[in-house]
C-alpha atoms as a PDB file:
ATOM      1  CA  UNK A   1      -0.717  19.173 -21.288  1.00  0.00           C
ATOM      2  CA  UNK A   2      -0.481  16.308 -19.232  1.00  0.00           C
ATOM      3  CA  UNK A   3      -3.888  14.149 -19.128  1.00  0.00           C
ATOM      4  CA  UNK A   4      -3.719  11.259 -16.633  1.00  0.00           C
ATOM      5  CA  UNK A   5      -3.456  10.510 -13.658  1.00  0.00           C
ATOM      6  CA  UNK A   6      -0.878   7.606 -13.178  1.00  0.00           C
ATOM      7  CA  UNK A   7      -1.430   5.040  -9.779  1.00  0.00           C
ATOM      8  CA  UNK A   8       0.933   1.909  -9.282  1.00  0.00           C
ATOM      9  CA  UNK A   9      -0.960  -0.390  -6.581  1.00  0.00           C
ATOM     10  CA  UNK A  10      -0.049  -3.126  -4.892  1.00  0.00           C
ATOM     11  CA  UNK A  11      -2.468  -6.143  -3.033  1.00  0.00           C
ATOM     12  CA  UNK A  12      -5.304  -5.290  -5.294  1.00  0.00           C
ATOM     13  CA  UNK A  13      -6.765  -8.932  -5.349  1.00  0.00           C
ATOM     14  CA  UNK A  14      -8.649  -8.454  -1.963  1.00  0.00           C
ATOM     15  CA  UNK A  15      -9.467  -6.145   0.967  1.00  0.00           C
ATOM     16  CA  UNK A  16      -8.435  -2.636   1.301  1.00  0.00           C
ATOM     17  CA  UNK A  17      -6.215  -2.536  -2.152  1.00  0.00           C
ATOM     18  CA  UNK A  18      -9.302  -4.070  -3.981  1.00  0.00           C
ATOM     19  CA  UNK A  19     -11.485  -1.177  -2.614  1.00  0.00           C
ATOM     20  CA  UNK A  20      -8.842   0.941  -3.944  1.00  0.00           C
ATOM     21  CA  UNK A  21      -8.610  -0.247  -6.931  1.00  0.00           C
ATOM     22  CA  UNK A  22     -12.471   0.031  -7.194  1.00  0.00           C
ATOM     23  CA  UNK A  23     -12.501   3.570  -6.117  1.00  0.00           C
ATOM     24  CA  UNK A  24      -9.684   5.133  -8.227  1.00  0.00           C
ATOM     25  CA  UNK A  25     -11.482   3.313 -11.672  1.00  0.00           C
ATOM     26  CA  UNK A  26     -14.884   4.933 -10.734  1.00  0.00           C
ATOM     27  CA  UNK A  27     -13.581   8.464 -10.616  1.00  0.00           C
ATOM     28  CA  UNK A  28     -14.180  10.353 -13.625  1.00  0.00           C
ATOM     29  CA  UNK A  29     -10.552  12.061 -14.318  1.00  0.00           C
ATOM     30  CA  UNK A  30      -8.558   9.876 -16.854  1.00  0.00           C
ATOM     31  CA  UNK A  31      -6.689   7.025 -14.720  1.00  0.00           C
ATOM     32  CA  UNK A  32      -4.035   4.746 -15.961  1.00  0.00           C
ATOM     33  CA  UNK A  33      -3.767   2.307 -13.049  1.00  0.00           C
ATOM     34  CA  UNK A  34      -1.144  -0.531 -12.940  1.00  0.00           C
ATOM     35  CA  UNK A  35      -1.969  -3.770  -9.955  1.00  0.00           C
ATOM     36  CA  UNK A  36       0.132  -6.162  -8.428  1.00  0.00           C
ATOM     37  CA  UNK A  37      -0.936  -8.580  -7.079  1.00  0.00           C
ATOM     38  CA  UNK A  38      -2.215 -12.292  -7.444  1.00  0.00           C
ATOM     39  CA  UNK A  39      -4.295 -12.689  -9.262  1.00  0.00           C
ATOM     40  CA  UNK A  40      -5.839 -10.299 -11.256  1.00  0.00           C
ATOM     41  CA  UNK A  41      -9.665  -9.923 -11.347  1.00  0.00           C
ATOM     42  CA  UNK A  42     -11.866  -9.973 -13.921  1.00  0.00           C
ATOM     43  CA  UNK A  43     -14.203  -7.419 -12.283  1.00  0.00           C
ATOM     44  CA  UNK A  44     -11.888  -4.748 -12.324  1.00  0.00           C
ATOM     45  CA  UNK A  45     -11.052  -4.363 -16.014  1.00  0.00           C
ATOM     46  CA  UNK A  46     -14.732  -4.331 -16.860  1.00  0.00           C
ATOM     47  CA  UNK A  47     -14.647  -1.813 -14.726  1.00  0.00           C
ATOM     48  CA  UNK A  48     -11.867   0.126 -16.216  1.00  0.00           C
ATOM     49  CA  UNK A  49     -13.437  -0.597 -19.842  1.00  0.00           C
ATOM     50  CA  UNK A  50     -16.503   1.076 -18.668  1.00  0.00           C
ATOM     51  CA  UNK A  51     -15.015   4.000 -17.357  1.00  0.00           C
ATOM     52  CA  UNK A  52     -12.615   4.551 -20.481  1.00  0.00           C
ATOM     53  CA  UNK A  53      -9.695   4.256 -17.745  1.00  0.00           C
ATOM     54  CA  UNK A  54      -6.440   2.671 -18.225  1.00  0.00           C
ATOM     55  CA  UNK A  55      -6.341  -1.084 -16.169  1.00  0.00           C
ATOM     56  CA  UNK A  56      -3.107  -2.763 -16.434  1.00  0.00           C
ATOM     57  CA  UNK A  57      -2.553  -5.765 -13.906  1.00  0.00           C
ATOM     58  CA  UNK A  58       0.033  -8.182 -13.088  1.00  0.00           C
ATOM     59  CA  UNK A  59       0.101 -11.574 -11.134  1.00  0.00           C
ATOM     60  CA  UNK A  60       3.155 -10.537  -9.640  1.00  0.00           C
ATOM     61  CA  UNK A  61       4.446 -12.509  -6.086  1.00  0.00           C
ATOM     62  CA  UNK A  62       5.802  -9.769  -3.767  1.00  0.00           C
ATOM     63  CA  UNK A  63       7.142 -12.106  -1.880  1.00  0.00           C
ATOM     64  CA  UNK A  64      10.088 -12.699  -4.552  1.00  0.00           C
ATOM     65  CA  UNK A  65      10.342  -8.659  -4.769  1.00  0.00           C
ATOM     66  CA  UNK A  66      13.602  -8.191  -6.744  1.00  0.00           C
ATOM     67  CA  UNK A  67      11.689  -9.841  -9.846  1.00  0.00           C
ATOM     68  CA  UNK A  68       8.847  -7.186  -9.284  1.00  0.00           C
ATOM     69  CA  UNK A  69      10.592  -3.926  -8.875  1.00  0.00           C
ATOM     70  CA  UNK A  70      13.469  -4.891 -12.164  1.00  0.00           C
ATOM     71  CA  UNK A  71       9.806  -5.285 -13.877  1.00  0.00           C
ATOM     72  CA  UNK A  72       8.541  -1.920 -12.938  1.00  0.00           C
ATOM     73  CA  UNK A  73      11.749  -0.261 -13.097  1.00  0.00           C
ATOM     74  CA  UNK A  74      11.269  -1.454 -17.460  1.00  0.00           C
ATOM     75  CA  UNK A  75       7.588  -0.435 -17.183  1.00  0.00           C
ATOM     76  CA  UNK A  76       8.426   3.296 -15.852  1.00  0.00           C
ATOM     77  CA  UNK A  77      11.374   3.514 -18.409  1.00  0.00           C
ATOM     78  CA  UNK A  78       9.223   3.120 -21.042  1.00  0.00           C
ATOM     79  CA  UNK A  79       6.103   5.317 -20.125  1.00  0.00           C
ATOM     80  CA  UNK A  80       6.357   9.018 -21.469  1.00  0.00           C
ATOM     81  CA  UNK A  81       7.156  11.059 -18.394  1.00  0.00           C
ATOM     82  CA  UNK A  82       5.199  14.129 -19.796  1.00  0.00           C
ATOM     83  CA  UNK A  83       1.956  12.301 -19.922  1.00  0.00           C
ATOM     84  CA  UNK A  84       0.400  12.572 -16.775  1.00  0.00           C
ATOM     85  CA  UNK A  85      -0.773  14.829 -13.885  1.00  0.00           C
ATOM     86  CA  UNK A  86       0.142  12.778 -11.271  1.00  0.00           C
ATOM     87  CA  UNK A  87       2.311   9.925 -10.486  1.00  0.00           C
ATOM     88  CA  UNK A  88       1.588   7.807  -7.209  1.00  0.00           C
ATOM     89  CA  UNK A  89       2.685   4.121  -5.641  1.00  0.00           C
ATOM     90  CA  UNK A  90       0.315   2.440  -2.772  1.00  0.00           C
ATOM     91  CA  UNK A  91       2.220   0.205  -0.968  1.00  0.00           C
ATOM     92  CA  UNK A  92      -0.669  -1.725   0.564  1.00  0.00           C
ATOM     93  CA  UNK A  93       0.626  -5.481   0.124  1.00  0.00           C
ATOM     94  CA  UNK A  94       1.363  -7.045   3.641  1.00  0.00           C
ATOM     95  CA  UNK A  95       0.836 -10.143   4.902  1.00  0.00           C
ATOM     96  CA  UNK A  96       0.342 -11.672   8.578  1.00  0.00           C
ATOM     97  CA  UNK A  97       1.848 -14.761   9.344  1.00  0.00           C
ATOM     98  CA  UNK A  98       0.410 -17.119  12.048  1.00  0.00           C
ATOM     99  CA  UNK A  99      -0.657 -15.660  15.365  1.00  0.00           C
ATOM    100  CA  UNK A 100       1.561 -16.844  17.739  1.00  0.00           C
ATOM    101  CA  UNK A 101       4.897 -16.228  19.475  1.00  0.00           C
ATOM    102  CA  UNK A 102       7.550 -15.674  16.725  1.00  0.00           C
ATOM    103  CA  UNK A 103       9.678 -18.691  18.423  1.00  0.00           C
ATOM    104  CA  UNK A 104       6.885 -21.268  18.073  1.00  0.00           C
ATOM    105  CA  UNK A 105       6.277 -19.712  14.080  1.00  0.00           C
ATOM    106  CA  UNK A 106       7.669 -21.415  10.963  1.00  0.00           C
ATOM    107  CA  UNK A 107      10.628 -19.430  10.230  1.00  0.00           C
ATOM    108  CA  UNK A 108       9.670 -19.567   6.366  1.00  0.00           C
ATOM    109  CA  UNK A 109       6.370 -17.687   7.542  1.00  0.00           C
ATOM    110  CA  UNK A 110       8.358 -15.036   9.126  1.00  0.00           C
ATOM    111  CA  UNK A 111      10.823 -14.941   6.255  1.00  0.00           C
ATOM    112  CA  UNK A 112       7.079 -14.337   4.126  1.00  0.00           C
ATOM    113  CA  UNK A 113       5.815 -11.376   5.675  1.00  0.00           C
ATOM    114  CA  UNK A 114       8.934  -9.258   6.028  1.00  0.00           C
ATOM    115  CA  UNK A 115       9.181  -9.546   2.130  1.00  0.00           C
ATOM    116  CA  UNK A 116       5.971  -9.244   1.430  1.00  0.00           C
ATOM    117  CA  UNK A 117       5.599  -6.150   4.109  1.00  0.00           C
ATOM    118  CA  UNK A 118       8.867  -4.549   4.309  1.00  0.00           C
ATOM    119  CA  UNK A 119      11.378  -5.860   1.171  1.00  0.00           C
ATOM    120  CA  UNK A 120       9.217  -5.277  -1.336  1.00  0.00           C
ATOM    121  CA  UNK A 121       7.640  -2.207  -0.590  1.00  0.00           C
ATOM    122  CA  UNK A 122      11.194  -0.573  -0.328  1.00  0.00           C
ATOM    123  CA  UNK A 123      12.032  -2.762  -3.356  1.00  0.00           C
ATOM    124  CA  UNK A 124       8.949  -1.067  -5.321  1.00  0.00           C
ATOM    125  CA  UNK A 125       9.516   2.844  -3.736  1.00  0.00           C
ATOM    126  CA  UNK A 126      13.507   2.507  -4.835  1.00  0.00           C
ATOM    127  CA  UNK A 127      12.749   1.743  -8.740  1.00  0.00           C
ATOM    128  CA  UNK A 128       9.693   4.422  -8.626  1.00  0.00           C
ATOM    129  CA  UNK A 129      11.309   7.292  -7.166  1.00  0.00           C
ATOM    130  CA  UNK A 130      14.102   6.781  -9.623  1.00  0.00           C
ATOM    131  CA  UNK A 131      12.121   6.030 -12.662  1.00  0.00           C
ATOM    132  CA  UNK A 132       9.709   8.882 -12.096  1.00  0.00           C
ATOM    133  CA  UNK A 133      12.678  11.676 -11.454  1.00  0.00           C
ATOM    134  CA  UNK A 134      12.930  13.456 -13.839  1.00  0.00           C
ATOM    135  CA  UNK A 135       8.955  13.330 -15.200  1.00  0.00           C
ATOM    136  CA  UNK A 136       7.151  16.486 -15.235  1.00  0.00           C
ATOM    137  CA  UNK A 137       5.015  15.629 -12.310  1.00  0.00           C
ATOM    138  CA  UNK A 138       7.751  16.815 -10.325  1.00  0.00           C
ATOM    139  CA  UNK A 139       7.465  20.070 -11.055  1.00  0.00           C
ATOM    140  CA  UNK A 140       4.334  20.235  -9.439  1.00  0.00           C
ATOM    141  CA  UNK A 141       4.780  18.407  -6.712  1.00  0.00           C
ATOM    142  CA  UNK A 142       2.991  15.717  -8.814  1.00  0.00           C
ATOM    143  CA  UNK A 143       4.512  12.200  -7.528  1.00  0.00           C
ATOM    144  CA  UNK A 144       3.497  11.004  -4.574  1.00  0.00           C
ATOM    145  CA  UNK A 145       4.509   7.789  -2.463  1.00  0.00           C
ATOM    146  CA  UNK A 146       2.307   6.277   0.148  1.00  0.00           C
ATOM    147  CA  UNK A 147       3.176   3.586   2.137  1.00  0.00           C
ATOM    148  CA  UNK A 148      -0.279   1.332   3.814  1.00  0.00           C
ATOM    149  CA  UNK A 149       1.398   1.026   7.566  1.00  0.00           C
ATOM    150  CA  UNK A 150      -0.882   0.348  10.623  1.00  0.00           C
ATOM    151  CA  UNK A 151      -0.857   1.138  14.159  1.00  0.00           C
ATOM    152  CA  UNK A 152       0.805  -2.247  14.898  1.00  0.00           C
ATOM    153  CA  UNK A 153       4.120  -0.125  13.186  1.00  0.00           C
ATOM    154  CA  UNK A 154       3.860   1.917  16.227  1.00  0.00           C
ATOM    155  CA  UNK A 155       2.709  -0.830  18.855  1.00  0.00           C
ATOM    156  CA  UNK A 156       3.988  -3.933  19.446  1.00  0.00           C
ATOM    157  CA  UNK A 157       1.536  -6.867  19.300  1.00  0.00           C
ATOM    158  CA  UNK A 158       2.111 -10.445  21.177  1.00  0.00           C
ATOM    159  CA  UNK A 159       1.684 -13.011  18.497  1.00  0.00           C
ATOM    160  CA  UNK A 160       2.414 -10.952  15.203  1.00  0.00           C
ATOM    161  CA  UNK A 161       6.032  -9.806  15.824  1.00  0.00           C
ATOM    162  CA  UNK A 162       6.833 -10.029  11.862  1.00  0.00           C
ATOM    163  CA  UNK A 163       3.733  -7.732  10.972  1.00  0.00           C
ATOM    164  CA  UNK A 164       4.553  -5.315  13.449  1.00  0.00           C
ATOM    165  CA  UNK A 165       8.210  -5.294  12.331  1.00  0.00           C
ATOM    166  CA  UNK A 166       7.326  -4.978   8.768  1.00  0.00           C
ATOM    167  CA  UNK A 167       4.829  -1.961   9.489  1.00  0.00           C
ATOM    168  CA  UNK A 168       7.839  -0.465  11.893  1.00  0.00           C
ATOM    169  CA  UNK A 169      10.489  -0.562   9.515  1.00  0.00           C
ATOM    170  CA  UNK A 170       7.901   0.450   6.916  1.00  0.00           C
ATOM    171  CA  UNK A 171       6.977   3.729   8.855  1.00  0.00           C
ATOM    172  CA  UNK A 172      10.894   4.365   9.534  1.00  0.00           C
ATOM    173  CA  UNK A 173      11.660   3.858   6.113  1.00  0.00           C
ATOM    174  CA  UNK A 174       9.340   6.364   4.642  1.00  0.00           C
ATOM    175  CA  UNK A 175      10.903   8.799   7.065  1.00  0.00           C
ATOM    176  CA  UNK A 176      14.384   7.876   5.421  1.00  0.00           C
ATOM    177  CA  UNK A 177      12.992   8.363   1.748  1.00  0.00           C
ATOM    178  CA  UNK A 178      11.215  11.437   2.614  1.00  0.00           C
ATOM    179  CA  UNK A 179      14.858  12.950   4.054  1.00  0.00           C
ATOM    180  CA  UNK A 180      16.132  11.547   0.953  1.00  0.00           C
ATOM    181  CA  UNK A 181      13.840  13.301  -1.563  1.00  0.00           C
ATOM    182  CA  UNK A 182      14.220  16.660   0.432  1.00  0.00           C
ATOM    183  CA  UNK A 183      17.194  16.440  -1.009  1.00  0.00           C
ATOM    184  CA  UNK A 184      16.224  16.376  -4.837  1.00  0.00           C
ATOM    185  CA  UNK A 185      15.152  19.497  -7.137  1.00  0.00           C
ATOM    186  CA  UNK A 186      11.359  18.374  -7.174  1.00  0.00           C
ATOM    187  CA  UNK A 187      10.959  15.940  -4.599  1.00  0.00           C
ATOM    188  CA  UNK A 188       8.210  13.606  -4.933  1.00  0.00           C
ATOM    189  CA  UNK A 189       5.901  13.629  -1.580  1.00  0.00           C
ATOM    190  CA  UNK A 190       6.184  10.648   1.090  1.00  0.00           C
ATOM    191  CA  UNK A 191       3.829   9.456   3.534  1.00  0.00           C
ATOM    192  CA  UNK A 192       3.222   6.358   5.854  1.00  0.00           C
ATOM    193  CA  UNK A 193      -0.499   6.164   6.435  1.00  0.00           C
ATOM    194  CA  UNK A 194      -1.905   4.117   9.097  1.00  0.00           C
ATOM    195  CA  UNK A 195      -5.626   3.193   7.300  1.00  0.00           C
ATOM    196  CA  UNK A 196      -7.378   2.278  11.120  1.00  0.00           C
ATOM    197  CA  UNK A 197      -9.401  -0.765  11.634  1.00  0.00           C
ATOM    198  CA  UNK A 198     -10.652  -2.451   8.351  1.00  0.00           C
ATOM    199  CA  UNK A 199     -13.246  -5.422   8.210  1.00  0.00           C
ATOM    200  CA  UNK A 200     -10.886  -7.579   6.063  1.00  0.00           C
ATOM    201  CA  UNK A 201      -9.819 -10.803   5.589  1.00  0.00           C
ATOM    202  CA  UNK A 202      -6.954 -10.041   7.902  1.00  0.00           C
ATOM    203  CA  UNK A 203      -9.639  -9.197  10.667  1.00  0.00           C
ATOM    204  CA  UNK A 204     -11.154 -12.668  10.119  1.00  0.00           C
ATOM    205  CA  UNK A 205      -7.524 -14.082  10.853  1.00  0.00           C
ATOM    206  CA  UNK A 206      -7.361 -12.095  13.680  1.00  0.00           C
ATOM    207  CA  UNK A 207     -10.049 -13.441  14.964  1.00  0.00           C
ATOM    208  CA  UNK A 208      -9.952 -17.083  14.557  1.00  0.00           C
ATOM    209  CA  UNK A 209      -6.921 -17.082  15.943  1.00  0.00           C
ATOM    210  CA  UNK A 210      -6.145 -19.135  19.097  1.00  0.00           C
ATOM    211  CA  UNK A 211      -6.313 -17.491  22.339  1.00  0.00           C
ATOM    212  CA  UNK A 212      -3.789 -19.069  24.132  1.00  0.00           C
ATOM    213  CA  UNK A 213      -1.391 -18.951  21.053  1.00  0.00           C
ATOM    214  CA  UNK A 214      -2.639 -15.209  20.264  1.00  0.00           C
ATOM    215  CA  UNK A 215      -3.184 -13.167  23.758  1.00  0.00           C
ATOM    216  CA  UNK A 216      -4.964 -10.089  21.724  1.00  0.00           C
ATOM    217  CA  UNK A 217      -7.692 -12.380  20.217  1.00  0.00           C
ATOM    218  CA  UNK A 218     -10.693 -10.965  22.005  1.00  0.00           C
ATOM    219  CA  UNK A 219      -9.937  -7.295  21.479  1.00  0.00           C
ATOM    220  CA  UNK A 220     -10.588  -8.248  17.760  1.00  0.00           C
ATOM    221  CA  UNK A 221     -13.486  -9.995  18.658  1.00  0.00           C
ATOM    222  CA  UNK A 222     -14.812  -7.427  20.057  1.00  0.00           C
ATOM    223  CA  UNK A 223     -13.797  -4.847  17.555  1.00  0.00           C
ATOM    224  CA  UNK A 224     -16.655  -6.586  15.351  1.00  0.00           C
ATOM    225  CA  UNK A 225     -18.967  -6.950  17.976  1.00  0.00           C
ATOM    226  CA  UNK A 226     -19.247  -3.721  18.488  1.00  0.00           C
ATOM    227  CA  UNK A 227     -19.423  -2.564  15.121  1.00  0.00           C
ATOM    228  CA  UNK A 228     -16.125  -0.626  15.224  1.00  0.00           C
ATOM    229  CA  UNK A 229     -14.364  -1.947  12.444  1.00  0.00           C
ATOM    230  CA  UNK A 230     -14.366   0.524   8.836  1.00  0.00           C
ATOM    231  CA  UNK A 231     -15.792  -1.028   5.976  1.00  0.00           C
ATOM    232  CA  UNK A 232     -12.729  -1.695   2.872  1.00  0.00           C
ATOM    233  CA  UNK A 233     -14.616   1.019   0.867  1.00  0.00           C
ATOM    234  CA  UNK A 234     -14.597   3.587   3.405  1.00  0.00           C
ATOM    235  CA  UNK A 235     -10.903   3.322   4.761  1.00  0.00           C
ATOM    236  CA  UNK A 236     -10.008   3.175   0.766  1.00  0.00           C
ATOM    237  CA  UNK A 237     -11.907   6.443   0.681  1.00  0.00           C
ATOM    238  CA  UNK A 238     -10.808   8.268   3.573  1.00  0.00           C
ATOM    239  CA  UNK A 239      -6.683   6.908   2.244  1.00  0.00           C
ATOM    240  CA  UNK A 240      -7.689   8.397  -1.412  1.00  0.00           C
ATOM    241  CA  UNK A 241      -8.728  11.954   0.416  1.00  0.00           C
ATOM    242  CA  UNK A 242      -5.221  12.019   2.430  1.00  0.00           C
ATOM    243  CA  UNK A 243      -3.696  11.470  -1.016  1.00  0.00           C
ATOM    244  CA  UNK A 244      -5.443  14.592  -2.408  1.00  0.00           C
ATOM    245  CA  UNK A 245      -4.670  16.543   0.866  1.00  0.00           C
ATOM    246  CA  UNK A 246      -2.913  20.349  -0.018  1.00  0.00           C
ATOM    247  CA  UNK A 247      -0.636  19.059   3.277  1.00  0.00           C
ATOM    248  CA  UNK A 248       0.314  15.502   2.351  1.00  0.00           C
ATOM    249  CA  UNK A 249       3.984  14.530   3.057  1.00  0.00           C
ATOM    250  CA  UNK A 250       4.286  17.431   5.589  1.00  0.00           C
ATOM    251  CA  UNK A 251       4.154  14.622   7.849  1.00  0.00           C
ATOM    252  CA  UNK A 252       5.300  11.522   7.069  1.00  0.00           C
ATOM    253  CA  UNK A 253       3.835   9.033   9.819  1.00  0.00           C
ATOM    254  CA  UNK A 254       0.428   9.765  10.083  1.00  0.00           C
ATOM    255  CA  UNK A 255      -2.815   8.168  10.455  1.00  0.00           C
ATOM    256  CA  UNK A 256      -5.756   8.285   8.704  1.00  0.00           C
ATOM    257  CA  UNK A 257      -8.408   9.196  11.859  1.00  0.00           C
ATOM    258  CA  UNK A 258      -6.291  12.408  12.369  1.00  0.00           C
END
């Protein structure tokens, strides 16, 4: 019988994915989980070793994403697809480039996020949902995708136009796989989950950016002011309770505060 529970993780060095990674390596069923991201940390496999889990992490730069999915298209050839329970990818990487207009950016910094945010997660889902195909989490409904989008994916945002087109053609892209796995025997389950408002180190960008660059820049202050922002520990737990939902990928663009 199948024993483990198999998670693939990307942007694990900070934030959200590191409160992730913590959470998934304090649960008690057996967990092999692989990280990219970069720079591994320290922390984490102590944790695993503690736990008797499986920690396997990679410095890996998403934004140079063909390198990264070739390396876990090997990785998932040579696991034994009868091993475990589950099978799941997190998407989470993303990265926000400077806060102002997208003419007055360096086009390098746009080139940055969209293959951090968009390339690479597509990169990474491609080589997964082929690699895991034919594994025996399949057969029930075992392998699960889930793509970290935001509501700036379904809002546009003065002064962040590559995030928001990276979370956009994130959301519309899970849409796409999901049609596309309807189409297989067992299809593996797709969402893009919107995590709400997390006090991150993106938040702390957010706000120090400039006003008159960035036009939004008080609505963030305020956010914290207020005390409205999620801690990374409970946004990683509310995203690791829509994984283990009976519904999930019955809707593909979602949000977590549904």
């Amino acid at each position: 019988m199948p024993d483990s529970l198999l998670t693939v993780l990307t942007g694990a060095s900070r934030g959200l994915g590191l409160a992730i990674a913590h959470a998934i390596l304090a649960r008690e069923a057996s967990q092999h989980l692989l990280t990219l991201q970069r720079q591994p940390d320290p922390a984490l496999a102590e944790l695993a070793q503690q736990r008797g889990h499986v920690l396997e992490a990679w410095s890996q730069d998403l934004a140079d994403a063909l390198p990264a999915s070739q390396r876990l298209a090997a990785w998932l050839a040579a696991q034994d697809g009868e091993r475990h329970a589950g099978v799941t990818l997190i998407n989470n990487a993303g990265v926000l480039a400077p806060l102002r207009s997208a003419a007055d950016t360096d086009p390098a910094a746009l080139v940055q996020a969209l293959r951090v945010g968009l390339e690479a997660p597509l990169l990474l889902a491609a080589v997964f949902l082929r690699g895991t195909r034919d594994w025996s989490a399949r057969r029930r409904a075992g392998v699960k995708l889930l793509n970290v989008s935001s509501g700036l994916g379904r809002r546009g945002m003065a002064g962040s136009a590559a995030y928001c087109a990276a979370k956009a053609g994130l959301d519309n892209a899970s849409r796409a796989l999901a049609l596309e796995e309807a189409q297989q025997p067992w299809p593996a389950r797709v969402v893009s989950l919107a995590p709400g408002v997390i006090d991150t180190d993106m938040q702390v960008q957010l706000r120090a950016g400039d006003p008159a660059e960035f036009p939004e820049h008080d609505r963030f202050v305020d956010l914290q002011r207020s005390g409205r922002l999620w801690s990374a520990e409970v946004a990683a737990a509310a995203l690791l309770r829509w994984l283990e939902r009976t519904d999930f990928g019955e809707r593909v663009v979602v949000d977590v505060r549904e």
